[in-house]
N, C-alpha and C. Protein backbone atom coordinates (compact mmCIF):
# COMPACT_ATOMS: atom_id res chain seq x y z
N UNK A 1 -43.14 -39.47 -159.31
CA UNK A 1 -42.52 -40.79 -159.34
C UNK A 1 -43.53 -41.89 -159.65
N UNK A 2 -44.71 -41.56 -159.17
CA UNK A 2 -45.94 -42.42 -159.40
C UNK A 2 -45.63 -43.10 -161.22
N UNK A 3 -45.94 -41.76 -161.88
CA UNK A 3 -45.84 -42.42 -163.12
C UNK A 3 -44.58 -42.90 -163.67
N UNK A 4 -43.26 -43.18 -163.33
CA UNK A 4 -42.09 -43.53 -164.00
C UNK A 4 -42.41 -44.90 -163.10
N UNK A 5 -42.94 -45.57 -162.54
CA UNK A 5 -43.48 -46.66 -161.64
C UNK A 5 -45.01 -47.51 -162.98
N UNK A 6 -45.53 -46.83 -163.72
CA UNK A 6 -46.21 -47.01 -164.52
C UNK A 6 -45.89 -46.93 -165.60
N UNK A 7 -44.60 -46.43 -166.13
CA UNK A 7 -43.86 -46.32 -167.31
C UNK A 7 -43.32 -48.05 -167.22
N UNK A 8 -42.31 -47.94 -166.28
CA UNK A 8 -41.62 -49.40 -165.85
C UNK A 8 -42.37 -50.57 -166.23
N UNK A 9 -43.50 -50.62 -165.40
CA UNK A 9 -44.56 -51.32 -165.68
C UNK A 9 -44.96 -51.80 -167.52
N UNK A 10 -45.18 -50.78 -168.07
CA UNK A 10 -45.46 -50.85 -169.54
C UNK A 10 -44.49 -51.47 -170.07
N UNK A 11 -42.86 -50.67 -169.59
CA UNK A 11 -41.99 -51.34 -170.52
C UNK A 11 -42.14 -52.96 -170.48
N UNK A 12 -42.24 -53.15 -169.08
CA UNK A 12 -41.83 -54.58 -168.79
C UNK A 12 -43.04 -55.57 -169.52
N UNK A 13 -43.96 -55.00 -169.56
CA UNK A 13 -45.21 -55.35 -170.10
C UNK A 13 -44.97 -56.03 -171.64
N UNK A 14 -44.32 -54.43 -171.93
CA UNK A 14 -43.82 -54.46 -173.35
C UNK A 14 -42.69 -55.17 -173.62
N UNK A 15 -42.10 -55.87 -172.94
CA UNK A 15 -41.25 -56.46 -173.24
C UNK A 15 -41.41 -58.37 -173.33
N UNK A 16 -42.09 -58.52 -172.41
CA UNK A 16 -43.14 -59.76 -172.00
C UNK A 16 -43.50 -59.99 -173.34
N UNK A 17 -44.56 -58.61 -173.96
CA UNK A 17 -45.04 -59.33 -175.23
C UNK A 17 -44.10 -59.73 -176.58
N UNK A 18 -43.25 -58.95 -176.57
CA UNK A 18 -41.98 -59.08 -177.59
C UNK A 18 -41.87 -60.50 -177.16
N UNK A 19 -41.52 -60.92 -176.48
CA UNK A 19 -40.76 -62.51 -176.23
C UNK A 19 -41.36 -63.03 -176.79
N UNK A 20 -43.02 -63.03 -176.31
CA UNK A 20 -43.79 -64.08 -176.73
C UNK A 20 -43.92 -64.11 -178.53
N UNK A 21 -44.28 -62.70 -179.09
CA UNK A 21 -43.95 -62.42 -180.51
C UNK A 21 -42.82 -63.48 -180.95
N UNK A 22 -41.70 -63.27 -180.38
CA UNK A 22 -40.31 -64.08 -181.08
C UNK A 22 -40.45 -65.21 -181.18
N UNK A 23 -41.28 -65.76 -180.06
CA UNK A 23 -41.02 -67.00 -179.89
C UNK A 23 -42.07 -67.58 -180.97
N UNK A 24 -43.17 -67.00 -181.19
CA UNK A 24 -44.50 -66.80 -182.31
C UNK A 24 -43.53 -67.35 -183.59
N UNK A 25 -42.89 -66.30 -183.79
CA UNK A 25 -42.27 -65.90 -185.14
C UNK A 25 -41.16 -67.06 -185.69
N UNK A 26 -40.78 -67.72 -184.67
CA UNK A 26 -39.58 -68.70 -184.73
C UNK A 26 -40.76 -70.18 -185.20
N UNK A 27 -41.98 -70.30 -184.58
CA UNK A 27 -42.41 -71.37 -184.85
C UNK A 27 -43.95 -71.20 -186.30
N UNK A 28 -43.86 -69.76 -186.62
CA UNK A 28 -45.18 -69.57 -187.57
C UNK A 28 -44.19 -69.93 -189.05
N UNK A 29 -44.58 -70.88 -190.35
CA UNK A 29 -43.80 -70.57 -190.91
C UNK A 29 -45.24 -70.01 -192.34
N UNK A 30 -44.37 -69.57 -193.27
CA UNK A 30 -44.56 -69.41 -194.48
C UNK A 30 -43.95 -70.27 -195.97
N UNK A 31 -44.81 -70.10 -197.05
CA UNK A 31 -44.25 -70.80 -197.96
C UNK A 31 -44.06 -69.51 -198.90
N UNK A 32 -43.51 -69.77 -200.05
CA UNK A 32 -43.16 -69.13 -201.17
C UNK A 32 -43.23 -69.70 -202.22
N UNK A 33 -43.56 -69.64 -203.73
CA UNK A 33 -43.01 -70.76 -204.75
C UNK A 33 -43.06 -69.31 -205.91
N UNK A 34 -43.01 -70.19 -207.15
CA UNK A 34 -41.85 -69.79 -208.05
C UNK A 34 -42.46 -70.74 -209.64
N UNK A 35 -42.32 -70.17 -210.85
CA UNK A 35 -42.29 -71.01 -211.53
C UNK A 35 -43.24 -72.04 -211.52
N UNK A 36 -44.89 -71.66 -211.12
CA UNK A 36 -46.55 -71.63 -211.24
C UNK A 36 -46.19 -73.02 -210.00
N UNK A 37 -45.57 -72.57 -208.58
CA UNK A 37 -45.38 -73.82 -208.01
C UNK A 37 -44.46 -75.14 -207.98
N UNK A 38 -43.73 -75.20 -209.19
CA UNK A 38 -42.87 -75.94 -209.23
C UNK A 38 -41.20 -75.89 -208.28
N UNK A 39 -41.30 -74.95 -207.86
CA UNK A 39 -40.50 -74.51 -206.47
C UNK A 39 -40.93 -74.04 -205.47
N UNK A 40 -41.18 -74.80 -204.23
CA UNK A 40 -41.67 -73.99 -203.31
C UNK A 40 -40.39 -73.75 -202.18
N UNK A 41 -40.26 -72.73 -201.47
CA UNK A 41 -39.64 -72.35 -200.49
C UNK A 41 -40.41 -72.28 -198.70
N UNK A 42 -40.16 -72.90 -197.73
CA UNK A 42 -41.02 -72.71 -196.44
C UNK A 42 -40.26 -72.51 -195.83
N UNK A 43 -40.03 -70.92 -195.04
CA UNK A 43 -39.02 -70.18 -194.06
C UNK A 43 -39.97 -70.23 -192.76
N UNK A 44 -39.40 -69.74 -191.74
CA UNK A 44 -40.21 -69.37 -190.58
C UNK A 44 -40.24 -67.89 -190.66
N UNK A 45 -40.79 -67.46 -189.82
CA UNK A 45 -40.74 -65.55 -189.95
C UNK A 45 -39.49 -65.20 -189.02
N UNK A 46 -38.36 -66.02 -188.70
CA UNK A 46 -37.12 -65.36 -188.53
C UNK A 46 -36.29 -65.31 -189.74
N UNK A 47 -36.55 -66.02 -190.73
CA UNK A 47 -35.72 -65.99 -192.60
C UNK A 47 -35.16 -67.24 -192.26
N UNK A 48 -35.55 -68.16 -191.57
CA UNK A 48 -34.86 -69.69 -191.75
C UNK A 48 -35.04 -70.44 -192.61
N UNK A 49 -34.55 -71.23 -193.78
CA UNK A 49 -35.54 -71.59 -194.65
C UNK A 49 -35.52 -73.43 -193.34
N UNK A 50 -36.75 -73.81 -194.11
CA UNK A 50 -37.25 -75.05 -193.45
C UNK A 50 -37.47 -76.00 -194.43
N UNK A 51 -38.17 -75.62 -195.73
CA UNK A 51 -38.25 -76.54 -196.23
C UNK A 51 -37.87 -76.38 -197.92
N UNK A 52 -37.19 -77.18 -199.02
CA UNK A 52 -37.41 -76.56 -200.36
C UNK A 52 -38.28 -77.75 -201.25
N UNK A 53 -38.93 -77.43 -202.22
CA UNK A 53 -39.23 -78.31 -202.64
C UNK A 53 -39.14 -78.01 -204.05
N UNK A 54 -38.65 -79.19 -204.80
CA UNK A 54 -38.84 -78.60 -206.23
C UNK A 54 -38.40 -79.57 -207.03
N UNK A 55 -40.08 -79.72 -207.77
CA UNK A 55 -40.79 -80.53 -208.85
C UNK A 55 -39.80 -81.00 -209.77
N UNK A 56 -39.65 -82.75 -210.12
CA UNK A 56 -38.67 -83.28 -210.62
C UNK A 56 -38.14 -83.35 -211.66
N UNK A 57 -39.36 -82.64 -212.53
CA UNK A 57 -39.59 -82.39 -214.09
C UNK A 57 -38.37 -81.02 -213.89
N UNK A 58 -38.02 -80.11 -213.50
CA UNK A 58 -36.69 -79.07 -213.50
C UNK A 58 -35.27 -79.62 -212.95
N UNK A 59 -35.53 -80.62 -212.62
CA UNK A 59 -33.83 -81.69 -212.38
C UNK A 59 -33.42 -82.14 -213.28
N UNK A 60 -33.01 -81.36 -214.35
CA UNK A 60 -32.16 -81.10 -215.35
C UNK A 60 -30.24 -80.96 -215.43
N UNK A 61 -29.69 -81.84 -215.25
CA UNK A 61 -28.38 -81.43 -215.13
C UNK A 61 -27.78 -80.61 -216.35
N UNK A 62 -28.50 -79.93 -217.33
CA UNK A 62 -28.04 -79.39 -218.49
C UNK A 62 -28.41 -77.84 -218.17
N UNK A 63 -29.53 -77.65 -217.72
CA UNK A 63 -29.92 -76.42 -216.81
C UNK A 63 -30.49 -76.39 -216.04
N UNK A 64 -29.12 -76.10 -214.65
CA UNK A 64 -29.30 -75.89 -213.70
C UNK A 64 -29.85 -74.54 -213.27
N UNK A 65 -29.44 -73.68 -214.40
CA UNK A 65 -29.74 -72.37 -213.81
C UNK A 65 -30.99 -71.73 -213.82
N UNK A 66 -31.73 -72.71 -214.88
CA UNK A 66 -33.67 -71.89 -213.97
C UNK A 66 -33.72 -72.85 -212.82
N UNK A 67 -33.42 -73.64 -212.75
CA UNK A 67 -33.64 -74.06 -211.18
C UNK A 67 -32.91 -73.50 -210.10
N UNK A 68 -31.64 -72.94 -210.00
CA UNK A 68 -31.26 -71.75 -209.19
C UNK A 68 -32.45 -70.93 -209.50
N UNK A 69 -32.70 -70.01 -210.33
CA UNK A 69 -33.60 -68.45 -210.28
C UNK A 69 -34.20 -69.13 -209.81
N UNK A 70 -35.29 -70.13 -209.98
CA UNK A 70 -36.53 -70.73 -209.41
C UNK A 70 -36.33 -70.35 -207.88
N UNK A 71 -35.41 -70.80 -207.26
CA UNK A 71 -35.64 -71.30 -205.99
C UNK A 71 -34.63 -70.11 -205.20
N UNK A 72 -34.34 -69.49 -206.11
CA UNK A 72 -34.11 -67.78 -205.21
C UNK A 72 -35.13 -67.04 -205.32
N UNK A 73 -35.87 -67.18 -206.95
CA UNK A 73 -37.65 -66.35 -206.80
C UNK A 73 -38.20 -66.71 -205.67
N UNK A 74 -38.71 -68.41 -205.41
CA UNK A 74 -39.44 -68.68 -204.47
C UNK A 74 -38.97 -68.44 -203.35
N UNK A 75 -37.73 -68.32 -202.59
CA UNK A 75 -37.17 -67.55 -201.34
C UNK A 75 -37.40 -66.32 -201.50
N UNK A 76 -37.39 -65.19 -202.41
CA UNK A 76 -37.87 -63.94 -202.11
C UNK A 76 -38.93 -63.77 -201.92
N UNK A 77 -39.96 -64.63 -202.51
CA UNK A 77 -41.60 -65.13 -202.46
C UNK A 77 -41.75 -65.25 -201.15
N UNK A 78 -41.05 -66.03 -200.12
CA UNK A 78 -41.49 -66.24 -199.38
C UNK A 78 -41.08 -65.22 -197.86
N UNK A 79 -39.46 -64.80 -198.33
CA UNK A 79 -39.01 -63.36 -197.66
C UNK A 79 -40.14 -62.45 -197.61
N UNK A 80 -40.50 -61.91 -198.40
CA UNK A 80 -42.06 -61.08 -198.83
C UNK A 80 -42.69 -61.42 -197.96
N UNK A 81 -43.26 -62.67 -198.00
CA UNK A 81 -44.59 -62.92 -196.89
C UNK A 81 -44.05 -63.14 -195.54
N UNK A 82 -42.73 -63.45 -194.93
CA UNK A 82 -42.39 -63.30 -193.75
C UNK A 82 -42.31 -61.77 -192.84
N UNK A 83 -42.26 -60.80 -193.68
CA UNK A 83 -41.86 -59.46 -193.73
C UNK A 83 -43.35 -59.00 -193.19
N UNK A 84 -43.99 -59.40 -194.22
CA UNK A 84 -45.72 -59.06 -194.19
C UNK A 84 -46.32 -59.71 -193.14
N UNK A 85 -45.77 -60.51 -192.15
CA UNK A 85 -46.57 -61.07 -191.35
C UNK A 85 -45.85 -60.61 -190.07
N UNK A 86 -44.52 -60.25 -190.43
CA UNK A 86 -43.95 -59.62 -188.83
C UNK A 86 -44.53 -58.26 -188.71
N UNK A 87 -44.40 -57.78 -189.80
CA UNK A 87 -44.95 -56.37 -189.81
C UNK A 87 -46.55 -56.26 -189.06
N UNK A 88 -47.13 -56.98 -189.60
CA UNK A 88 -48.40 -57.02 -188.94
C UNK A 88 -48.63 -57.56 -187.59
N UNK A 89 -47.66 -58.52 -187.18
CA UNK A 89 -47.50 -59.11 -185.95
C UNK A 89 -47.20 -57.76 -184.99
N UNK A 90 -46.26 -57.17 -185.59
CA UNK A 90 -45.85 -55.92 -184.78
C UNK A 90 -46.87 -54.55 -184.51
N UNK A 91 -47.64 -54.28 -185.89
CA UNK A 91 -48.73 -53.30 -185.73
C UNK A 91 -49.70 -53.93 -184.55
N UNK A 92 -49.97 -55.11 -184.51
CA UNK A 92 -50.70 -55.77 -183.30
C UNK A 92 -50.30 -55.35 -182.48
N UNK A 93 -49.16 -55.94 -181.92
CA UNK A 93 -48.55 -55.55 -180.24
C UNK A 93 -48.09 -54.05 -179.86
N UNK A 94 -47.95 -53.14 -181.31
CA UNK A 94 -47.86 -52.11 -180.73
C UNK A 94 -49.17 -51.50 -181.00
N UNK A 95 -50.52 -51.65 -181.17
CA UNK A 95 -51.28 -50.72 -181.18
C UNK A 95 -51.83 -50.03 -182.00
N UNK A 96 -51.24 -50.39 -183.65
CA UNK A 96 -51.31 -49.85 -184.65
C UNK A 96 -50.23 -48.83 -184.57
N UNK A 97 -49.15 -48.58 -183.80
CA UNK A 97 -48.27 -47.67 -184.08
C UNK A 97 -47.33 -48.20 -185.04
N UNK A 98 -47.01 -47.52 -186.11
CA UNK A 98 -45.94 -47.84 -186.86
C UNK A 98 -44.59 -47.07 -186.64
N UNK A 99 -43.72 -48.01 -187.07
CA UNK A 99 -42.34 -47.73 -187.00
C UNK A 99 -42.11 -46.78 -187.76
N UNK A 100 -41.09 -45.71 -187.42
CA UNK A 100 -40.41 -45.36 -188.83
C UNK A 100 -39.74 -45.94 -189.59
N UNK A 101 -39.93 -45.68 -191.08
CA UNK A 101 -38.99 -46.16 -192.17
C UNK A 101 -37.57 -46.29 -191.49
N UNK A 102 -36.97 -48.02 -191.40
CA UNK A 102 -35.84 -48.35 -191.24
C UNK A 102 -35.37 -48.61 -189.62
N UNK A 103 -36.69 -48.59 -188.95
CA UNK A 103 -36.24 -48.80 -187.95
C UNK A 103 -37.08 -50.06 -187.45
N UNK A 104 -36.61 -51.50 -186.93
CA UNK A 104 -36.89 -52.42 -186.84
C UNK A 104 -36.92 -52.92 -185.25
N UNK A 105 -37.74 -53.96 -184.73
CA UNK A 105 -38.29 -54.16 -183.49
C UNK A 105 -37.41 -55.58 -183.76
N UNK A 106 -36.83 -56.25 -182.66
CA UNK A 106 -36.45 -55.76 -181.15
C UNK A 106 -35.24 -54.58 -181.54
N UNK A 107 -34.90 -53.75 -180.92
CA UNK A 107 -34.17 -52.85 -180.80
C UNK A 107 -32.87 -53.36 -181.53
């Protein structure tokens, strides 16, 4: 019983640090851009976007539509680097243990 008393312990441990992670992740953000910068995208590492920005020279009412792609490139730009930084946030707190393919933290 000793050790399911030291298991408990870990989880709770482990669970402590998750919070603090989330709460990390809700306030770290990232940018993205698009189109050598002329779109930038800034999400947090939960996929919120926060900020868009995009250069006045593509405010074109005749085409709108590289300024859509623009600023869905620069949101995947910046999806990418949110991904890449939870991921690593997570190899941290667990130890270098990795997940299996498709399986994602918090539960």
């Amino acid at each position: 019983m000793k050790n399911l008393g030291n298991l408990m312990k870990q989880a709770k441990e482990m669970q402590s640090k998750m919070a603090e992670m989330q709460a990390e992740l809700e306030h770290h953000e990232v940018m993205g851009q698009s189109g050598a910068g002329m779109v930038k995208v800034t999400l947090n590492c939960k996929g919120e976007m926060r900020k868009l920005e995009v250069d006045s020279s593509l405010v074109d009412p005749e085409d709108k539509e590289v300024m859509e792609d623009l600023i869905i490139a620069a949101h995947a730009d910046a999806r990418g680097k949110v991904e890449a930084y939870s991921a690593e946030k997570m190899k941290e707190m667990t130890g270098g243990l990795e997940l299996p393919p498709g399986m994602q933290m918090p539960f």
